[in-house]
PDB file of N, CA and C in Angstrom:
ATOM      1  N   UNK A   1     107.043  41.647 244.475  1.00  0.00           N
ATOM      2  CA  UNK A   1     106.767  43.062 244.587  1.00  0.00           C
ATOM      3  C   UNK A   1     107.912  43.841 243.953  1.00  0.00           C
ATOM      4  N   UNK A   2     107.400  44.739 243.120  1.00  0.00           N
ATOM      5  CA  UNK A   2     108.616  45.490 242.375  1.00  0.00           C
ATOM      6  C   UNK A   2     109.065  46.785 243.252  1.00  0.00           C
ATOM      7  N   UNK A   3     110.359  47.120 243.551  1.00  0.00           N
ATOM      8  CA  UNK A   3     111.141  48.285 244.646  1.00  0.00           C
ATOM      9  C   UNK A   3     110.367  49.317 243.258  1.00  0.00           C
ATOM     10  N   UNK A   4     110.527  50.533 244.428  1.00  0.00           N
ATOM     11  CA  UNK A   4     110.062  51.846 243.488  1.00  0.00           C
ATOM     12  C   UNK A   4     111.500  52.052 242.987  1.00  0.00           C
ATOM     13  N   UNK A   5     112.892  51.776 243.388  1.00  0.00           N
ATOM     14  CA  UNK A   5     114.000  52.272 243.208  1.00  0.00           C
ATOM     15  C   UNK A   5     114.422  51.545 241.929  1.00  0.00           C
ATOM     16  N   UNK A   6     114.042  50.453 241.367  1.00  0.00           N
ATOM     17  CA  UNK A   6     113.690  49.667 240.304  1.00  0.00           C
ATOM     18  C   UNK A   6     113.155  50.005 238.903  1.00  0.00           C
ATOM     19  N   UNK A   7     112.415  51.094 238.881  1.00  0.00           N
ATOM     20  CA  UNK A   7     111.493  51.644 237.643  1.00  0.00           C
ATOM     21  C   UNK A   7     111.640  53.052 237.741  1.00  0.00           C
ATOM     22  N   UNK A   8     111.049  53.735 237.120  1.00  0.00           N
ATOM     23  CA  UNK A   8     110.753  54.949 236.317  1.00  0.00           C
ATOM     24  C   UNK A   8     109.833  55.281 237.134  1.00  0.00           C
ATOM     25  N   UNK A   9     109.564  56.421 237.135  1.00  0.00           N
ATOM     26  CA  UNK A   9     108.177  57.432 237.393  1.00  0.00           C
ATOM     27  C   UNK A   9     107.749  57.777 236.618  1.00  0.00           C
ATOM     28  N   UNK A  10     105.927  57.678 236.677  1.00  0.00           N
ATOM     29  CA  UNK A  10     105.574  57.549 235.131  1.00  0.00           C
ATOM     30  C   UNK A  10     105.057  59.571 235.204  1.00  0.00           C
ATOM     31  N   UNK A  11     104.849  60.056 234.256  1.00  0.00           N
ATOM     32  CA  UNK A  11     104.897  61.371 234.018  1.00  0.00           C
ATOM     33  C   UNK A  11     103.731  61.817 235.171  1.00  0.00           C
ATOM     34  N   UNK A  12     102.791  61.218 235.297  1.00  0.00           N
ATOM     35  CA  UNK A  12     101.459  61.188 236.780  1.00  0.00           C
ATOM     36  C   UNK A  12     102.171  61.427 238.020  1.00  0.00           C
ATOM     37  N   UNK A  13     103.519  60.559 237.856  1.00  0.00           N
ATOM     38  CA  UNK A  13     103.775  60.327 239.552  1.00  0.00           C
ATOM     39  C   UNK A  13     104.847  61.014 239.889  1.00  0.00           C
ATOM     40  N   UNK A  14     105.288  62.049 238.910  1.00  0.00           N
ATOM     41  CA  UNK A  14     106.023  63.161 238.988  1.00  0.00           C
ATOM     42  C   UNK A  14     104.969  64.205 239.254  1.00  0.00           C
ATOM     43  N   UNK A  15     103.874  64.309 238.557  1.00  0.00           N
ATOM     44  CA  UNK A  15     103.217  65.776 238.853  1.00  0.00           C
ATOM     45  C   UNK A  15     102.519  65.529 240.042  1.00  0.00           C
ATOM     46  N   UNK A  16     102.524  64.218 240.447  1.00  0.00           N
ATOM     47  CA  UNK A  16     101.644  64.662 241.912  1.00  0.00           C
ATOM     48  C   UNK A  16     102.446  64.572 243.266  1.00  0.00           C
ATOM     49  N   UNK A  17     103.790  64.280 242.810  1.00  0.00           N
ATOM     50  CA  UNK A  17     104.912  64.498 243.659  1.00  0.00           C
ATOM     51  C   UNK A  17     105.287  65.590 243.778  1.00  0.00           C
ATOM     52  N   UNK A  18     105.137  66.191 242.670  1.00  0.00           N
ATOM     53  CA  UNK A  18     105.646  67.816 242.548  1.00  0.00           C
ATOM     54  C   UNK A  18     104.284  69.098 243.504  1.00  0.00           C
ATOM     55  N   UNK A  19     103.619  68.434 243.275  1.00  0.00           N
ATOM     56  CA  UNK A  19     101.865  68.904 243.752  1.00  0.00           C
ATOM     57  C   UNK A  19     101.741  68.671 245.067  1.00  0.00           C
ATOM     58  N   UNK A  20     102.543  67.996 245.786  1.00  0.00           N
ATOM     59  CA  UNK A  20     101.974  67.465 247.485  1.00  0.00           C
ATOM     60  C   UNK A  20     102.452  68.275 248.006  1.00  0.00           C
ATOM     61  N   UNK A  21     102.704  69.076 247.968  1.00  0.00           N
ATOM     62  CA  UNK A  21     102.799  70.335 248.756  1.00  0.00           C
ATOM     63  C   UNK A  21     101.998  71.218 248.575  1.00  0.00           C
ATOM     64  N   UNK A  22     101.649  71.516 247.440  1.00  0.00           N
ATOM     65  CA  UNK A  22     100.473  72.350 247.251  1.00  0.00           C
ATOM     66  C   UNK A  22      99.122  72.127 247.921  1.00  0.00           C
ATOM     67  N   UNK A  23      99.122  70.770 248.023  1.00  0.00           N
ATOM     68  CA  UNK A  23      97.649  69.714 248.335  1.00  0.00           C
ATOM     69  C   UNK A  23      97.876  69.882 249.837  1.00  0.00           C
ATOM     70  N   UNK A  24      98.979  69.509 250.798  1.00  0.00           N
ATOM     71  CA  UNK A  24      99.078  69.490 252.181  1.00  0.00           C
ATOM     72  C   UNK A  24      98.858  71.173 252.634  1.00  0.00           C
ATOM     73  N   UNK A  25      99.857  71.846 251.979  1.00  0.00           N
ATOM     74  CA  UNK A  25     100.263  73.123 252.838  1.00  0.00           C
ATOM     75  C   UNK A  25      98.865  74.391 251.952  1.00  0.00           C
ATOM     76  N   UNK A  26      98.066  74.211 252.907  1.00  0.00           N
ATOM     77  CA  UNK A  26      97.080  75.187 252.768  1.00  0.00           C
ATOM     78  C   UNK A  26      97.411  76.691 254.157  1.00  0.00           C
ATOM     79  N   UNK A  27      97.545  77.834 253.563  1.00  0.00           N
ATOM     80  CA  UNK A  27      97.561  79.173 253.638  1.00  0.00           C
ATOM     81  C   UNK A  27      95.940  79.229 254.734  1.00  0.00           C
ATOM     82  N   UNK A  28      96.085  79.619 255.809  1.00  0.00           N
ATOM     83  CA  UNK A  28      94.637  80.226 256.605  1.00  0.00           C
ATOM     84  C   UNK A  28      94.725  81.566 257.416  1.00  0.00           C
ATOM     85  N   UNK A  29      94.289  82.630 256.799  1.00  0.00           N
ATOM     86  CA  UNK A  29      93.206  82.641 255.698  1.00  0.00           C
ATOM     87  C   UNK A  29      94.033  82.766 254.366  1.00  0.00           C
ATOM     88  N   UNK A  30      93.477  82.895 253.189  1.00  0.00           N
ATOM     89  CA  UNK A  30      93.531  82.907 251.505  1.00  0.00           C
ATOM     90  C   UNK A  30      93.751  84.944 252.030  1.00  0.00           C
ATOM     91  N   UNK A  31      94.813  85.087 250.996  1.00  0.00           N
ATOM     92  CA  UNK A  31      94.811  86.649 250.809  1.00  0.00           C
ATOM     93  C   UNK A  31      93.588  86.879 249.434  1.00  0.00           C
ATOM     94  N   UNK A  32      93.031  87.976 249.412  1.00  0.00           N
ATOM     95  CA  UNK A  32      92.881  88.759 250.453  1.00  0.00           C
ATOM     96  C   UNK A  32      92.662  89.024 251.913  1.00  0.00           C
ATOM     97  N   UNK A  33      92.498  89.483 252.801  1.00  0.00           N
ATOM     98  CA  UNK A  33      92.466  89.043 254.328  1.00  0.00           C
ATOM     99  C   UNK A  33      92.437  90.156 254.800  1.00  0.00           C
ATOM    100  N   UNK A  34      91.447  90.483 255.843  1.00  0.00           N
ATOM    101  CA  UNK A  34      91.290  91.519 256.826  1.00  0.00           C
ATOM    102  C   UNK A  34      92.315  91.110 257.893  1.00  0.00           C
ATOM    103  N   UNK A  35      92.832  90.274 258.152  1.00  0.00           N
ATOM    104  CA  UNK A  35      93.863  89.469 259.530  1.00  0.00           C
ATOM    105  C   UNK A  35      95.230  90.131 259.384  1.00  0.00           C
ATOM    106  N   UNK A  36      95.593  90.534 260.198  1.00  0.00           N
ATOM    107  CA  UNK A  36      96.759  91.177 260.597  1.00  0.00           C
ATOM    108  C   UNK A  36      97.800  90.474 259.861  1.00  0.00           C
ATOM    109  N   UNK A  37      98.729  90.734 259.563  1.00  0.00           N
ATOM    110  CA  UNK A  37      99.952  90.013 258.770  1.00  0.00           C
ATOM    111  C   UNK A  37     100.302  88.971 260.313  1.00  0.00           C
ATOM    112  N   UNK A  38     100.677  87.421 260.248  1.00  0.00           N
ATOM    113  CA  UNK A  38     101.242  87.125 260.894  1.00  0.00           C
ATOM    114  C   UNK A  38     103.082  86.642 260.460  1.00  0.00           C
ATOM    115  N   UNK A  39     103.751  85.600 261.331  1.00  0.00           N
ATOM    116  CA  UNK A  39     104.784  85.461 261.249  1.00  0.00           C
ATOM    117  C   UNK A  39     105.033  84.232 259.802  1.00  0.00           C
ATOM    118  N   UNK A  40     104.133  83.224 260.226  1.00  0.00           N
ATOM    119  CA  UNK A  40     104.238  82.070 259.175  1.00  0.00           C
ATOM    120  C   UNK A  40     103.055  81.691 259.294  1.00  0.00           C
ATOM    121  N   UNK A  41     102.659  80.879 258.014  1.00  0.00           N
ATOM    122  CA  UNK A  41     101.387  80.376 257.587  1.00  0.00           C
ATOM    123  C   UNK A  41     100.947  79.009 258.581  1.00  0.00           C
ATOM    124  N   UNK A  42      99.823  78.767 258.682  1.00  0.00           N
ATOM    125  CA  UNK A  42      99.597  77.697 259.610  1.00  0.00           C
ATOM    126  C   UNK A  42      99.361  76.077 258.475  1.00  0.00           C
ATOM    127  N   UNK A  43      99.740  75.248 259.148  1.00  0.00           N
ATOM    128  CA  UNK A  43      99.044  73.846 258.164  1.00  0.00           C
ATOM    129  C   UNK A  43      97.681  73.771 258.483  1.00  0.00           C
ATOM    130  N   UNK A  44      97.042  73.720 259.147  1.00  0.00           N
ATOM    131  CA  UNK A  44      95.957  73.384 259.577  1.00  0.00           C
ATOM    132  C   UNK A  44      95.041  73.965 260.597  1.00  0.00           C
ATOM    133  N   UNK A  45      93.271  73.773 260.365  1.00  0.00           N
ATOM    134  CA  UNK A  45      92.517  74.559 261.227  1.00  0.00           C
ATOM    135  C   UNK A  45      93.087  74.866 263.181  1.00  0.00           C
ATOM    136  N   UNK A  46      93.552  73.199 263.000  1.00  0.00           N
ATOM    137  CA  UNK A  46      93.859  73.091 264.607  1.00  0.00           C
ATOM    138  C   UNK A  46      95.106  73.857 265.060  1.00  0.00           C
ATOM    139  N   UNK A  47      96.025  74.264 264.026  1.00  0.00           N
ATOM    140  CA  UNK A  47      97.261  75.009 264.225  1.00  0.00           C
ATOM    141  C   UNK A  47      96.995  76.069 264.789  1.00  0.00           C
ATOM    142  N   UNK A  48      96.142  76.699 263.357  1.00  0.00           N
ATOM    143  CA  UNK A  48      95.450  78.450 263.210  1.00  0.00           C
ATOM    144  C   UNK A  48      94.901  78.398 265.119  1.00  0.00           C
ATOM    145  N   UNK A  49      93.824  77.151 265.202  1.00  0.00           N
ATOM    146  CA  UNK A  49      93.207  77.777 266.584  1.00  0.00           C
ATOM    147  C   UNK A  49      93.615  78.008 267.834  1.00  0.00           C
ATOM    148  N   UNK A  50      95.228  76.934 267.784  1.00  0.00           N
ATOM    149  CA  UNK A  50      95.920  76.630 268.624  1.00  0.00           C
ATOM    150  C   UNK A  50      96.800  77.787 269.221  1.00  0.00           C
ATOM    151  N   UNK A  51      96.924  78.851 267.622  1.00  0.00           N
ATOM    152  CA  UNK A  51      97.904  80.062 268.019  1.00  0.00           C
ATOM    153  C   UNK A  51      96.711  81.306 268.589  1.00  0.00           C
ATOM    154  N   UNK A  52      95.625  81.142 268.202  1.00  0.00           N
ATOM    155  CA  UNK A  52      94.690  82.661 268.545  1.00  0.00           C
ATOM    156  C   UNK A  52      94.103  82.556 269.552  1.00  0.00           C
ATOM    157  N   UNK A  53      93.775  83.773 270.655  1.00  0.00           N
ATOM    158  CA  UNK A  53      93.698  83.644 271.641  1.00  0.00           C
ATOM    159  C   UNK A  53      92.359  82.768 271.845  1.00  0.00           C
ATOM    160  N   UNK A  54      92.305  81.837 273.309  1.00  0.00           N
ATOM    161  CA  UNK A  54      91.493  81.016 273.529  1.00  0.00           C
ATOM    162  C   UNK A  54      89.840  81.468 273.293  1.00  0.00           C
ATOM    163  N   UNK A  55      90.010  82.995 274.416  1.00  0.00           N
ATOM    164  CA  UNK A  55      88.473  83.797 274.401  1.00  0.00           C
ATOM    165  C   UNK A  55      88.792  84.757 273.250  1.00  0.00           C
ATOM    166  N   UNK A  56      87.621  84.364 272.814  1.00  0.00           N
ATOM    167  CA  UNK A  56      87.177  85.044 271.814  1.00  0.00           C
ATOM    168  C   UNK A  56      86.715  86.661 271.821  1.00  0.00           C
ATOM    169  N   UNK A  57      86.783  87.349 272.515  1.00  0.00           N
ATOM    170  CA  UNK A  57      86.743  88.416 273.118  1.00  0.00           C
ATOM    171  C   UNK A  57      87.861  89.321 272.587  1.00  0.00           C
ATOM    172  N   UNK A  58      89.412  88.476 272.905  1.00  0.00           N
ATOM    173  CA  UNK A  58      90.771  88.388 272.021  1.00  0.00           C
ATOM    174  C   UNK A  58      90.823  89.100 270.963  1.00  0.00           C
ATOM    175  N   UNK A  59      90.304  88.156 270.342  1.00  0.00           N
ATOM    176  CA  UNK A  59      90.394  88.459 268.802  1.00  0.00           C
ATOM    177  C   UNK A  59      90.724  89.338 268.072  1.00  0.00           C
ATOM    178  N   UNK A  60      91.365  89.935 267.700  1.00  0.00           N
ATOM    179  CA  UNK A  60      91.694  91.433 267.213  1.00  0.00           C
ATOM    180  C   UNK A  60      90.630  91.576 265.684  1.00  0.00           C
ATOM    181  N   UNK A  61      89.610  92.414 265.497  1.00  0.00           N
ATOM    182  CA  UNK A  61      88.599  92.098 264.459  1.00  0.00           C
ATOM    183  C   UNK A  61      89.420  93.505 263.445  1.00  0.00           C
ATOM    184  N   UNK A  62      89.500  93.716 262.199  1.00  0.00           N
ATOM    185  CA  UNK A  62      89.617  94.397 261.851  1.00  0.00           C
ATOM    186  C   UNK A  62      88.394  94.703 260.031  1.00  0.00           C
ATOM    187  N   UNK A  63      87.767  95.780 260.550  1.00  0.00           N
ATOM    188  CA  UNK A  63      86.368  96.128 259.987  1.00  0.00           C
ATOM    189  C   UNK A  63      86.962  96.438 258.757  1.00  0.00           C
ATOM    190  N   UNK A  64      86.510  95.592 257.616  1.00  0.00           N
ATOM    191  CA  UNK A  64      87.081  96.457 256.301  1.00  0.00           C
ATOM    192  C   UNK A  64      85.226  96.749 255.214  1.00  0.00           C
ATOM    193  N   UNK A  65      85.530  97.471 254.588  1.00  0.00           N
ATOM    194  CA  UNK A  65      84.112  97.367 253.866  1.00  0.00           C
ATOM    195  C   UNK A  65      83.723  96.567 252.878  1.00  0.00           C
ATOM    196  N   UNK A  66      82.762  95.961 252.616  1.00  0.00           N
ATOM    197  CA  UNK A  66      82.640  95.205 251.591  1.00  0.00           C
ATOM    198  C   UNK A  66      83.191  95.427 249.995  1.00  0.00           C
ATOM    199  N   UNK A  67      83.722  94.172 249.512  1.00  0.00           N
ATOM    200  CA  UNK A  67      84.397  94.462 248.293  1.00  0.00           C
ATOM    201  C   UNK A  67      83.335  94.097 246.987  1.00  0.00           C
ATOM    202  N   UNK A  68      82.995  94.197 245.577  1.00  0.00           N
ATOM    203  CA  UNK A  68      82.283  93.795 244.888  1.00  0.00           C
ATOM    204  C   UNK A  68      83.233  92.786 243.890  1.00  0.00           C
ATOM    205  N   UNK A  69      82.996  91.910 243.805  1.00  0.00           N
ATOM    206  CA  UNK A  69      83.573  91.147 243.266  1.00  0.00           C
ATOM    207  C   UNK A  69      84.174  91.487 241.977  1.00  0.00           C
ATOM    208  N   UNK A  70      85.596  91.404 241.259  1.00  0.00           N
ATOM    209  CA  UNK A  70      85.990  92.071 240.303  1.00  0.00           C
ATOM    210  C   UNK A  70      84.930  91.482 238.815  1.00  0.00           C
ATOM    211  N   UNK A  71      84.902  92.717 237.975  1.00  0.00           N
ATOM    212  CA  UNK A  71      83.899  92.020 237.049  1.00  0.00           C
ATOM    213  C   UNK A  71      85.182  90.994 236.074  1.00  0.00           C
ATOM    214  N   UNK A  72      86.031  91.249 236.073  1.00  0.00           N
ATOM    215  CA  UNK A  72      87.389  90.732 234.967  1.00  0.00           C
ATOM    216  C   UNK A  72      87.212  89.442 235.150  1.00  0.00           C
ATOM    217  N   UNK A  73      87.341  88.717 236.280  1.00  0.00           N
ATOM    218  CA  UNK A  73      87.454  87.202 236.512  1.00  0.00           C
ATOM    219  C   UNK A  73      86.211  86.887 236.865  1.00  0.00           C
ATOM    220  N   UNK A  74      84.744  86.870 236.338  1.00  0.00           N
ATOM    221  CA  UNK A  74      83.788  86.592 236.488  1.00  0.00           C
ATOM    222  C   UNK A  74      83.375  85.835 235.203  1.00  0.00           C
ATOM    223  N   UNK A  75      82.974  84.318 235.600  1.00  0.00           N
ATOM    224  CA  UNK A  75      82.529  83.449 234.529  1.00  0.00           C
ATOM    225  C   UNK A  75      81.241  84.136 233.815  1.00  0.00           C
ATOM    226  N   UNK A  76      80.683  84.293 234.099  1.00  0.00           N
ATOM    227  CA  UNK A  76      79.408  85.230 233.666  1.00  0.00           C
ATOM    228  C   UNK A  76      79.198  86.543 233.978  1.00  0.00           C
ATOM    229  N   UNK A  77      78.044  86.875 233.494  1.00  0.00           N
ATOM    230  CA  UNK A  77      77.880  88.559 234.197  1.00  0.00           C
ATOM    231  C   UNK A  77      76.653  88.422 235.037  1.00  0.00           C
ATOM    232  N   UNK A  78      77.073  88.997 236.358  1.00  0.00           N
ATOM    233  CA  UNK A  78      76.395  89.451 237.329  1.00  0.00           C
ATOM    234  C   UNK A  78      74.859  89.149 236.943  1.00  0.00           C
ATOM    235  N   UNK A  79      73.829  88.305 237.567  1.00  0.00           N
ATOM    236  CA  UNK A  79      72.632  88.166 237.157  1.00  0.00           C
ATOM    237  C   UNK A  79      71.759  89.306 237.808  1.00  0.00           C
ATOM    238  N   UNK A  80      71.044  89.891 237.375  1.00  0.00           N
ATOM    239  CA  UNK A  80      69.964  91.017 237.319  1.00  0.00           C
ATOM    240  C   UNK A  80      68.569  90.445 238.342  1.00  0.00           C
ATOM    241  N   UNK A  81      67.939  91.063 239.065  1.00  0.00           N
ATOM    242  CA  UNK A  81      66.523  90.253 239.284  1.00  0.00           C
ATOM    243  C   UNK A  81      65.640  90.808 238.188  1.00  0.00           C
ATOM    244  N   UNK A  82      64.598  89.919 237.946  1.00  0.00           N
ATOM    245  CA  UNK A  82      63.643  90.290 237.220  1.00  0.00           C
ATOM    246  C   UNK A  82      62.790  91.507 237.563  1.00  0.00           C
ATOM    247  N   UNK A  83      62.635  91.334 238.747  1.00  0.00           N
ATOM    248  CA  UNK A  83      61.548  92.677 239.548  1.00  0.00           C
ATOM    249  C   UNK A  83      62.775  93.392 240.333  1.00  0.00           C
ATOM    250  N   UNK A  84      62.604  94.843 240.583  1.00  0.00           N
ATOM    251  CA  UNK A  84      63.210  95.338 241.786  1.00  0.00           C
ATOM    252  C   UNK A  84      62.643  95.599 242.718  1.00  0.00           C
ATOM    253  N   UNK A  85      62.877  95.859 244.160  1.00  0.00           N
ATOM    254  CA  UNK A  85      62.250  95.426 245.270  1.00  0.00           C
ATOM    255  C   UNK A  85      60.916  95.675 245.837  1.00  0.00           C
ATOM    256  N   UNK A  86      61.170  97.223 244.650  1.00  0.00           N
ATOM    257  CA  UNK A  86      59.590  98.064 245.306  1.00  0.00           C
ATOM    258  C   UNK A  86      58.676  97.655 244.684  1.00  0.00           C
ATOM    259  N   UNK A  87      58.922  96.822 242.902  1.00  0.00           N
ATOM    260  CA  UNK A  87      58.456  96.384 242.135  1.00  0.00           C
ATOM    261  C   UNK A  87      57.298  94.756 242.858  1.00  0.00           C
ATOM    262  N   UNK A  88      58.234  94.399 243.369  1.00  0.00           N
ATOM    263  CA  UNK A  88      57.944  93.156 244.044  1.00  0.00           C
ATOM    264  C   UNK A  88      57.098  93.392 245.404  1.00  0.00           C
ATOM    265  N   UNK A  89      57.233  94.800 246.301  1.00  0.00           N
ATOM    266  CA  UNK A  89      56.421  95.258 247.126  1.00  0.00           C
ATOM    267  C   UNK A  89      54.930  95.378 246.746  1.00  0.00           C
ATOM    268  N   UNK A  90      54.748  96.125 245.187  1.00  0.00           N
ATOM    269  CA  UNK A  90      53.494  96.367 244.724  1.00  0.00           C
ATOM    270  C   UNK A  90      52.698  95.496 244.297  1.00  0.00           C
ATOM    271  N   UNK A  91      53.405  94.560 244.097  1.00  0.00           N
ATOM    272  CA  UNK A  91      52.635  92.892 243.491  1.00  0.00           C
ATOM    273  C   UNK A  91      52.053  92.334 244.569  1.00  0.00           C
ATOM    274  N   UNK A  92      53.324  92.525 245.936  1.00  0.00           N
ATOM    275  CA  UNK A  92      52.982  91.920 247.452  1.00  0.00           C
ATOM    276  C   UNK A  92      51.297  92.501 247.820  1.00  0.00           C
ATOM    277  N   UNK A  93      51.368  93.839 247.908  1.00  0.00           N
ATOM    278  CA  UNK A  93      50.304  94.559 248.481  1.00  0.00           C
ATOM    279  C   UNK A  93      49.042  94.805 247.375  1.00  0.00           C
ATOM    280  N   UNK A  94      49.018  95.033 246.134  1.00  0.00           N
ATOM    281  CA  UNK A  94      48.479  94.636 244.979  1.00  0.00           C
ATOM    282  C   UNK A  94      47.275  92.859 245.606  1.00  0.00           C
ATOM    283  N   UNK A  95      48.120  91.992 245.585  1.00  0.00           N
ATOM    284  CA  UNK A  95      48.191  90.892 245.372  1.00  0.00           C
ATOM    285  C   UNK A  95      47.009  90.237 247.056  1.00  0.00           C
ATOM    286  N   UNK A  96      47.307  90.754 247.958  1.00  0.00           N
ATOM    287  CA  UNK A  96      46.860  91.179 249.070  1.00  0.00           C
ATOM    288  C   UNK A  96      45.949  92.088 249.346  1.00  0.00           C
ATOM    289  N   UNK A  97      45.553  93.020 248.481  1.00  0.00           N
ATOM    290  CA  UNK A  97      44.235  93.675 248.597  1.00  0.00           C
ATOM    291  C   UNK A  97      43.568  92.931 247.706  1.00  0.00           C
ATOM    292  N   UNK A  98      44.037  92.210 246.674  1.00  0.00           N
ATOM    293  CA  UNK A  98      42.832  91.707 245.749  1.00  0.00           C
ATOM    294  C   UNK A  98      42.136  90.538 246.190  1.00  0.00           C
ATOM    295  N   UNK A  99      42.973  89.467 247.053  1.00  0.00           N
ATOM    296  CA  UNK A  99      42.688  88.491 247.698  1.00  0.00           C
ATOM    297  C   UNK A  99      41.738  88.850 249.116  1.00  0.00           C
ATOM    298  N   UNK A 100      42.108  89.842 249.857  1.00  0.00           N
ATOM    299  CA  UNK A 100      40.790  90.609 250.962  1.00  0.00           C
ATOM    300  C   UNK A 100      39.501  90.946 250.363  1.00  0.00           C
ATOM    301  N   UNK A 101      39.938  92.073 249.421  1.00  0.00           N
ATOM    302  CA  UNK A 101      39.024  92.989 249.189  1.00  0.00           C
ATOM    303  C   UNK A 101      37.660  91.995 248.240  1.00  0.00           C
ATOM    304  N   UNK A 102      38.187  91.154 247.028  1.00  0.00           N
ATOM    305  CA  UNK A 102      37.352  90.413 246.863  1.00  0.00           C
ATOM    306  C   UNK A 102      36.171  89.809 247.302  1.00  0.00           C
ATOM    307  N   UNK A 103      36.622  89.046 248.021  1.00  0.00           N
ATOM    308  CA  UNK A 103      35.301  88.056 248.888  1.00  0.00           C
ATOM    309  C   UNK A 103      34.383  89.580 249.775  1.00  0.00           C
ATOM    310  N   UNK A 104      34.952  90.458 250.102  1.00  0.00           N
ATOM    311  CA  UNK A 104      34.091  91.289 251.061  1.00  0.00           C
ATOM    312  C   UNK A 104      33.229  91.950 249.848  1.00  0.00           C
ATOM    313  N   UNK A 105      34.099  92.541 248.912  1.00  0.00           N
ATOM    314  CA  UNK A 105      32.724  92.923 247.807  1.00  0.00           C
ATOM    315  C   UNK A 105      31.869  91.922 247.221  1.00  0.00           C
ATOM    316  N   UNK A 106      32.122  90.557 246.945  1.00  0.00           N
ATOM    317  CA  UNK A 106      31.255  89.483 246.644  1.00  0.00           C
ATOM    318  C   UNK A 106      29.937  89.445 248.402  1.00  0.00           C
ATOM    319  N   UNK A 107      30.729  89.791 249.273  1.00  0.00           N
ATOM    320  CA  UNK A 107      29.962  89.408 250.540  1.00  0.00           C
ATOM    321  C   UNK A 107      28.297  90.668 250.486  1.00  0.00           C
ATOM    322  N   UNK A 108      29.200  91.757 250.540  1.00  0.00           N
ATOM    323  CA  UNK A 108      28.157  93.054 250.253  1.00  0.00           C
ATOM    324  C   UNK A 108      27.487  93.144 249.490  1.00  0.00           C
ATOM    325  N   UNK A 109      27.703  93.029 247.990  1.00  0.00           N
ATOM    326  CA  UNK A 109      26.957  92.560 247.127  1.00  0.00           C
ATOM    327  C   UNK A 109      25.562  91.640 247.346  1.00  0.00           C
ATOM    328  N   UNK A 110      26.027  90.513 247.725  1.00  0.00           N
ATOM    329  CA  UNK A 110      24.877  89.021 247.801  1.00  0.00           C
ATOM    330  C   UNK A 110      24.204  89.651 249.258  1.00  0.00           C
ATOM    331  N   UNK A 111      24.414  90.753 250.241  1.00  0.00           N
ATOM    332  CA  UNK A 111      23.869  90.997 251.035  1.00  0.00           C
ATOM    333  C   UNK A 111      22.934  92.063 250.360  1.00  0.00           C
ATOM    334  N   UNK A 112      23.626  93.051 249.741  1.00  0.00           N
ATOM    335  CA  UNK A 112      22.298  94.108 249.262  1.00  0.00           C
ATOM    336  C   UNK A 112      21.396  93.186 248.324  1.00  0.00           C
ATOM    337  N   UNK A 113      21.898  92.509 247.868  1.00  0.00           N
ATOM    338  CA  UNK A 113      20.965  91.528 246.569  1.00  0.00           C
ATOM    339  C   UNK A 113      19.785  90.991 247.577  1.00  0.00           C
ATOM    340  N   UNK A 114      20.054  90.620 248.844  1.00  0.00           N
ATOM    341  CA  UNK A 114      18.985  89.788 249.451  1.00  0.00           C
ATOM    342  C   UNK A 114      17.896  91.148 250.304  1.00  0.00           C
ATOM    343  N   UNK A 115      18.322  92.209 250.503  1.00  0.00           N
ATOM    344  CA  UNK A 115      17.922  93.038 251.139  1.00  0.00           C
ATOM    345  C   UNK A 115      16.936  93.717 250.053  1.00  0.00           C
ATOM    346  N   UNK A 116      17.211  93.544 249.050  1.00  0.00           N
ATOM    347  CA  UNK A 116      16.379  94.067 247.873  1.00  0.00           C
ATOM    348  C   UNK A 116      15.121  93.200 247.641  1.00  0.00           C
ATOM    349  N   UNK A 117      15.894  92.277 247.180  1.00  0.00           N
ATOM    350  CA  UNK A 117      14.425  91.019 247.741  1.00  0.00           C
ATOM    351  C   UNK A 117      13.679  90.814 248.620  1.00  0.00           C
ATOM    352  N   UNK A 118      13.340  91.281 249.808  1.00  0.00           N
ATOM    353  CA  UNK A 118      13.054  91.174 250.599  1.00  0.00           C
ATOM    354  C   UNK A 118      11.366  92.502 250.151  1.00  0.00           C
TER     355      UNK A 118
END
């Protein structure tokens, strides 16, 4: 077995030596953040839950308004719907009278047709 103290580090086993900290020590939550500034960052979910109060009741919530995502760092642009909503309402109800109303005028129809015959 070859000692690590024996060889070189190959250029891999420097960058992921340099990187294990990045990989272990995860930030909860990611800024931006509605959460109050605390003292120090936690390692882990069980840390974070370990410090906030047990009941949830606790919690200090702080209401911010929704943000729209910046357009600058967006791989694409924002996708569009094809229909807009009211557009898609009229097709709904459109789509729904034609499927009722149908068969009852086919029904009335073949009824006066037989009443005539008669």
């Amino acid at each position: 077995m070859v000692s690590s103290a024996s060889r070189a580090s190959t250029a891999y086993e420097r960058l992921l030596a340099d990187h294990v900290q990045a990989i272990v020590f995860v930030r909860i939550p990611q800024i931006p953040s509605s959460r109050a500034m605390g003292s120090f960052p936690v390692g882990s979910f069980d840390a974070y839950m370990a410090r906030v109060p047990s009941d949830r009741k606790d919690w200090k919530i702080v209401p911010v308004d929704a943000r729209a995502f910046p357009d600058k760092i967006r791989d694409r642009p924002p996708v569009q719907p094809v229909l807009s909503d009211s557009m898609l309402g009229v097709l709904v109800v459109g789509g729904l009278l034609l499927t009722t109303a149908t068969p009852v005028v086919w029904w009335r129809r073949r009824r006066a047709k037989r009443a005539w015959h008669r």
